[in-house]
C-alpha atoms as a PDB file:
ATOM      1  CA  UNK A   1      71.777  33.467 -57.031  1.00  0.00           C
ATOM      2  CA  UNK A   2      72.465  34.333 -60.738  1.00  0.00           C
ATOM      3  CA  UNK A   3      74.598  31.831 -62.467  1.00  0.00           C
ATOM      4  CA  UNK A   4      76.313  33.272 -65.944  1.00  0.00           C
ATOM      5  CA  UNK A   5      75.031  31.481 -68.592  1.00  0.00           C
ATOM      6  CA  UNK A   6      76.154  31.577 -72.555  1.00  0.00           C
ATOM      7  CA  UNK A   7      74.292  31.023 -75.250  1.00  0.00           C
ATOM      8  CA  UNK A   8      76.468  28.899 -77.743  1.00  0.00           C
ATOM      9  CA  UNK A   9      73.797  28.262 -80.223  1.00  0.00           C
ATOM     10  CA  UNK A  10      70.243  30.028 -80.738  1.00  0.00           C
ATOM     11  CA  UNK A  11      68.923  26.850 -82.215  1.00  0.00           C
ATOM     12  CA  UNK A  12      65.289  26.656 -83.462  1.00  0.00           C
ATOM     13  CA  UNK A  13      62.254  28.089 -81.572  1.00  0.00           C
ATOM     14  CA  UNK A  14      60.487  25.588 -79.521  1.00  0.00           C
ATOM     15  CA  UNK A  15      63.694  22.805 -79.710  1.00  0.00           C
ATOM     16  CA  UNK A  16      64.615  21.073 -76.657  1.00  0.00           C
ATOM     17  CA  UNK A  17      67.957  23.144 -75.072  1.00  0.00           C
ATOM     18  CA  UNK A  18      71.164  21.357 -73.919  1.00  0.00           C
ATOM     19  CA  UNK A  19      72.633  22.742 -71.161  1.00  0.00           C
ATOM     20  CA  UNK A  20      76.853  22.027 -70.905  1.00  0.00           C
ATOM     21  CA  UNK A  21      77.705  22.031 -67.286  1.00  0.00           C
ATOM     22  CA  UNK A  22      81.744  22.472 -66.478  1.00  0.00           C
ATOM     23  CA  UNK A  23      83.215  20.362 -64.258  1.00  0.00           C
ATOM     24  CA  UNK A  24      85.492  20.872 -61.399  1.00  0.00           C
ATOM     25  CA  UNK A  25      87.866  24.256 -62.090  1.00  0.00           C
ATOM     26  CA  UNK A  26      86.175  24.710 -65.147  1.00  0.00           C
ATOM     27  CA  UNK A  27      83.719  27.595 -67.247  1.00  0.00           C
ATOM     28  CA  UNK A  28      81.732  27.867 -70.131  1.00  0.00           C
ATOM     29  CA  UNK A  29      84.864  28.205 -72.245  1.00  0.00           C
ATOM     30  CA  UNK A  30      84.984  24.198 -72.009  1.00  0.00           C
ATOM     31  CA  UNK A  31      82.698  23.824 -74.560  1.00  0.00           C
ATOM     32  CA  UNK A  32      84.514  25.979 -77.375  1.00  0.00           C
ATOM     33  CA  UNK A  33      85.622  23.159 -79.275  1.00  0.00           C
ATOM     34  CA  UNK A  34      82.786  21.172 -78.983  1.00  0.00           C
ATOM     35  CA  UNK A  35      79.682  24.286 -79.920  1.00  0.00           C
ATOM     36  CA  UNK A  36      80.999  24.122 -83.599  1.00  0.00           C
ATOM     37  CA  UNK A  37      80.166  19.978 -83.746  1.00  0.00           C
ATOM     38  CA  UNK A  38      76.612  20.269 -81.858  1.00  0.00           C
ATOM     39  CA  UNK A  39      73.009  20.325 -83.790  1.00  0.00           C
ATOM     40  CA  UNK A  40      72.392  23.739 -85.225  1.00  0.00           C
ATOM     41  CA  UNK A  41      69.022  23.243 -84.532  1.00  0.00           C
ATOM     42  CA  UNK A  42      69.179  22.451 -81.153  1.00  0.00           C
ATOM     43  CA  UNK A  43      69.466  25.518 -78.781  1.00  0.00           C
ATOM     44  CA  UNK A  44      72.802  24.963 -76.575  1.00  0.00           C
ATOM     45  CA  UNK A  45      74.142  27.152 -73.355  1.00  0.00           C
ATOM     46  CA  UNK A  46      76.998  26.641 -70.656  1.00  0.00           C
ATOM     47  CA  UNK A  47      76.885  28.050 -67.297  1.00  0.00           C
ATOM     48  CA  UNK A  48      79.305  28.303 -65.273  1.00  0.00           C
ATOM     49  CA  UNK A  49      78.896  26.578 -61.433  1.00  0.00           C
ATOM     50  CA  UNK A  50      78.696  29.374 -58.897  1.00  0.00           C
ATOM     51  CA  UNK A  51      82.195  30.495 -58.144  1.00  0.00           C
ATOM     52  CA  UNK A  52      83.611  29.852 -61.752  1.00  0.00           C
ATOM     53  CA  UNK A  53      84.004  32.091 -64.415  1.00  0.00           C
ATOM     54  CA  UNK A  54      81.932  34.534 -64.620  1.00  0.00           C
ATOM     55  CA  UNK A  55      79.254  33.692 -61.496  1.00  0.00           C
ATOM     56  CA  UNK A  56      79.462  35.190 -57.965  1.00  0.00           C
ATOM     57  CA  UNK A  57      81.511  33.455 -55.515  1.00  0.00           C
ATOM     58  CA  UNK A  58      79.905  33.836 -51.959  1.00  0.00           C
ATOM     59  CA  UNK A  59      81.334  33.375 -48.860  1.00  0.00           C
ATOM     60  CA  UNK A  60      78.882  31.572 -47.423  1.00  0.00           C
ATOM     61  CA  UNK A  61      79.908  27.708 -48.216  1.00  0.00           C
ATOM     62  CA  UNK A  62      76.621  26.743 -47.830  1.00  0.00           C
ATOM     63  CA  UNK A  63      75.991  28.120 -51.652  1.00  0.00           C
ATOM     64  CA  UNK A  64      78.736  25.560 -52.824  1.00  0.00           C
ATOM     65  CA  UNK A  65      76.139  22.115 -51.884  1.00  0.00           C
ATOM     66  CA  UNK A  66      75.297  20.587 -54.042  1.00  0.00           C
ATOM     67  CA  UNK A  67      71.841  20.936 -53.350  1.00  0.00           C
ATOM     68  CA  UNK A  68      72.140  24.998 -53.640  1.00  0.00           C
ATOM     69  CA  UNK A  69      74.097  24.071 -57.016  1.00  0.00           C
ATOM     70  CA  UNK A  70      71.023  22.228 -58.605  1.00  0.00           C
ATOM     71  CA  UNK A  71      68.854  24.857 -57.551  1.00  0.00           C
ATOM     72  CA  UNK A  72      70.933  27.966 -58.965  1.00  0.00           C
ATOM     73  CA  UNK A  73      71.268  25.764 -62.442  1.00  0.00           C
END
């Protein structure tokens, strides 16, 4: 499955990424007010969780686990 993911910050070639990860109900637009305060140098991205924002939301429950979670992040 294809999550949505958005880059918040391109951050320096070769830099170690943070990845922001919603929580319950949420989407990448959590992390608006906090992008602006993170390392500029530091390459940042939020996904949203399959069946928030813009990801798919199956049918099939099993692709809410949270085994099938980890894997599709």
């Amino acid at each position: 499955m294809r999550l949505h993911l958005r880059r918040l910050i391109p951050g320096r070639p070769g830099a170690v990424p943070l990845v922001l990860v919603h929580g319950f109900t949420g989407d990448t637009t959590t992390w608006d007010a906090l992008a602006p305060h993170l390392d500029p140098r530091r390459p940042a991205a939020a996904v949203d969780l399959v069946g928030h924002g813009r990801s798919p939301g199956p049918e099939d429950q099993a692709a809410y686990t949270m085994r099938a979670t980890v894997a599709a992040v």
